[in-house]
C-alpha atoms as a PDB file:
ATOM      1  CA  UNK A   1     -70.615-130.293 -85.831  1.00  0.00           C
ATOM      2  CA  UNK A   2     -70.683-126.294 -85.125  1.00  0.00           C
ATOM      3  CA  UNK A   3     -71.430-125.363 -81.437  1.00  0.00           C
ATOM      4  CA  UNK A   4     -70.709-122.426 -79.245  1.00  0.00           C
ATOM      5  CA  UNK A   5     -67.081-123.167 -77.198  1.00  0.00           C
ATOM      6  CA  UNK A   6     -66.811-120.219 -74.635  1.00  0.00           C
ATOM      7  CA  UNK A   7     -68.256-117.695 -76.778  1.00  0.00           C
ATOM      8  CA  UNK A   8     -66.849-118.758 -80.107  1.00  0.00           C
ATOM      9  CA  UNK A   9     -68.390-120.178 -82.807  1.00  0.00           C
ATOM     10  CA  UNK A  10     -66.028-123.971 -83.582  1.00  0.00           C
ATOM     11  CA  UNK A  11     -66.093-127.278 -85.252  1.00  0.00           C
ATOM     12  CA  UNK A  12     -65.560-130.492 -82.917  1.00  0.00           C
ATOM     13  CA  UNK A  13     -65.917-134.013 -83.775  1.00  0.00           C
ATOM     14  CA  UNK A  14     -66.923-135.654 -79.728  1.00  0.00           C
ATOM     15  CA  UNK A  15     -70.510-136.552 -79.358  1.00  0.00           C
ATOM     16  CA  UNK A  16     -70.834-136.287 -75.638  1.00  0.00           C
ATOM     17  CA  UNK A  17     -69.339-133.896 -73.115  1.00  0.00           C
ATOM     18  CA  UNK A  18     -66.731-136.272 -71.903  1.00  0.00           C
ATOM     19  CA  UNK A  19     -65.550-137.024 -75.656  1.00  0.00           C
ATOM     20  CA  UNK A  20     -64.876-133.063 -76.025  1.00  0.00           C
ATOM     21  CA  UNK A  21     -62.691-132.692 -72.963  1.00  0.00           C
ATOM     22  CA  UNK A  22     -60.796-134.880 -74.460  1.00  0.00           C
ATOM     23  CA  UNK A  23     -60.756-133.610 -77.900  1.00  0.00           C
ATOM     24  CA  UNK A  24     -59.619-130.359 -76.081  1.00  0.00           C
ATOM     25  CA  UNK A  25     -57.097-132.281 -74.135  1.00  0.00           C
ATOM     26  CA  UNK A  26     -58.036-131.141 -71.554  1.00  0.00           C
ATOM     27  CA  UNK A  27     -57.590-132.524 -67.697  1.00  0.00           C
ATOM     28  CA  UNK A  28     -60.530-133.020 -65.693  1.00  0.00           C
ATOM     29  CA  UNK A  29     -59.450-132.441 -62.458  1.00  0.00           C
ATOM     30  CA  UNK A  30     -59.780-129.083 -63.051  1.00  0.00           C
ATOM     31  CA  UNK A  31     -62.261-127.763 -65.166  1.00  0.00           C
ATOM     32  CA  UNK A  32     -66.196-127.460 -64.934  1.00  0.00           C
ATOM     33  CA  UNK A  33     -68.564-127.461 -67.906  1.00  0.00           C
ATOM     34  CA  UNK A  34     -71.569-125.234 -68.429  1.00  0.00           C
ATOM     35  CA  UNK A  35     -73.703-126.912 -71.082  1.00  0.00           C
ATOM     36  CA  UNK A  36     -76.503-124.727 -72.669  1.00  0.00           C
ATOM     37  CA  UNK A  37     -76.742-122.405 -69.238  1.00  0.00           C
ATOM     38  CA  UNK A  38     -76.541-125.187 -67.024  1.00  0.00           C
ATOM     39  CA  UNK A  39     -73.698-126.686 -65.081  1.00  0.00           C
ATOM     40  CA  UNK A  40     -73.128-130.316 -66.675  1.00  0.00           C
ATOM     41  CA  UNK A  41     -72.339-132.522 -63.126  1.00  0.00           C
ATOM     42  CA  UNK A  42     -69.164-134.694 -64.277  1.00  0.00           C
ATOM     43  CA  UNK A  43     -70.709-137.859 -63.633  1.00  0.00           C
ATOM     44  CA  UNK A  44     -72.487-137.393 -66.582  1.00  0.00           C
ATOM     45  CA  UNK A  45     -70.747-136.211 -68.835  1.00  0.00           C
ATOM     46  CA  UNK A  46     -70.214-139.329 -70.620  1.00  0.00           C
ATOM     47  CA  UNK A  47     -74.044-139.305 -71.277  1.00  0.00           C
ATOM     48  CA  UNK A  48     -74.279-135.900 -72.153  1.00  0.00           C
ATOM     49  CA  UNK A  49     -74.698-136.005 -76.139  1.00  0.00           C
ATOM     50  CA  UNK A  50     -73.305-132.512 -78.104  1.00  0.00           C
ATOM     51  CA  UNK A  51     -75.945-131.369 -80.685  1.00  0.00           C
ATOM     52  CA  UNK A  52     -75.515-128.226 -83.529  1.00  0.00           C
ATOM     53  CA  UNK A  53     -75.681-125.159 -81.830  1.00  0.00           C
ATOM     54  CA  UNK A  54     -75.274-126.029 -78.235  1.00  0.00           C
ATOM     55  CA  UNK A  55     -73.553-123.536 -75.876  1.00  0.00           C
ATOM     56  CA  UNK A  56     -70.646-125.068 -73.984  1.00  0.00           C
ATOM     57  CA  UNK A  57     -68.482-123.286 -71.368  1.00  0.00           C
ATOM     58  CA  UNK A  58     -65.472-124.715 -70.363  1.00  0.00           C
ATOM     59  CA  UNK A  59     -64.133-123.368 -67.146  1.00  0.00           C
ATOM     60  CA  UNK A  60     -60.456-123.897 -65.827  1.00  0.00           C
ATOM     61  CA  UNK A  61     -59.980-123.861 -62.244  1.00  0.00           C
ATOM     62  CA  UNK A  62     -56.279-122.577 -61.144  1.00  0.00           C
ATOM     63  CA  UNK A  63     -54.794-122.587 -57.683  1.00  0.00           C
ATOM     64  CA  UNK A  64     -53.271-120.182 -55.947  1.00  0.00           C
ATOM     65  CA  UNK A  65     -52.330-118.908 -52.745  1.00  0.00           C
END
């Protein structure tokens, strides 16, 4: 299905917001998820079902000091 990934238009496969992390491979210690202009809690993202056209941001939180 098409949907909005951080600004860009892209083709993914997961149904739910869990499934897409780890399409992306990503790890999810780190990252937060804004799904259509609201912050997706991680607890549910495994409920959280991806439909054509949604907005998803996926933000990656780095350390520092």
């Amino acid at each position: 299905m098409q949907i909005q990934l951080n600004g860009e238009s892209r083709e993914i496969e997961a149904p739910t917001l869990a499934l897409l992390v780890a399409e992306l491979g990503l790890e999810t210690r780190t990252i937060a998820i804004e799904y259509n202009l609201e912050v997706a809690p991680k607890s549910g993202w495994g409920q959280c079902q991806i439909h054509t056209g949604d907005r998803i941001e996926v933000v990656q939180m780095i350390g520092g000091g």
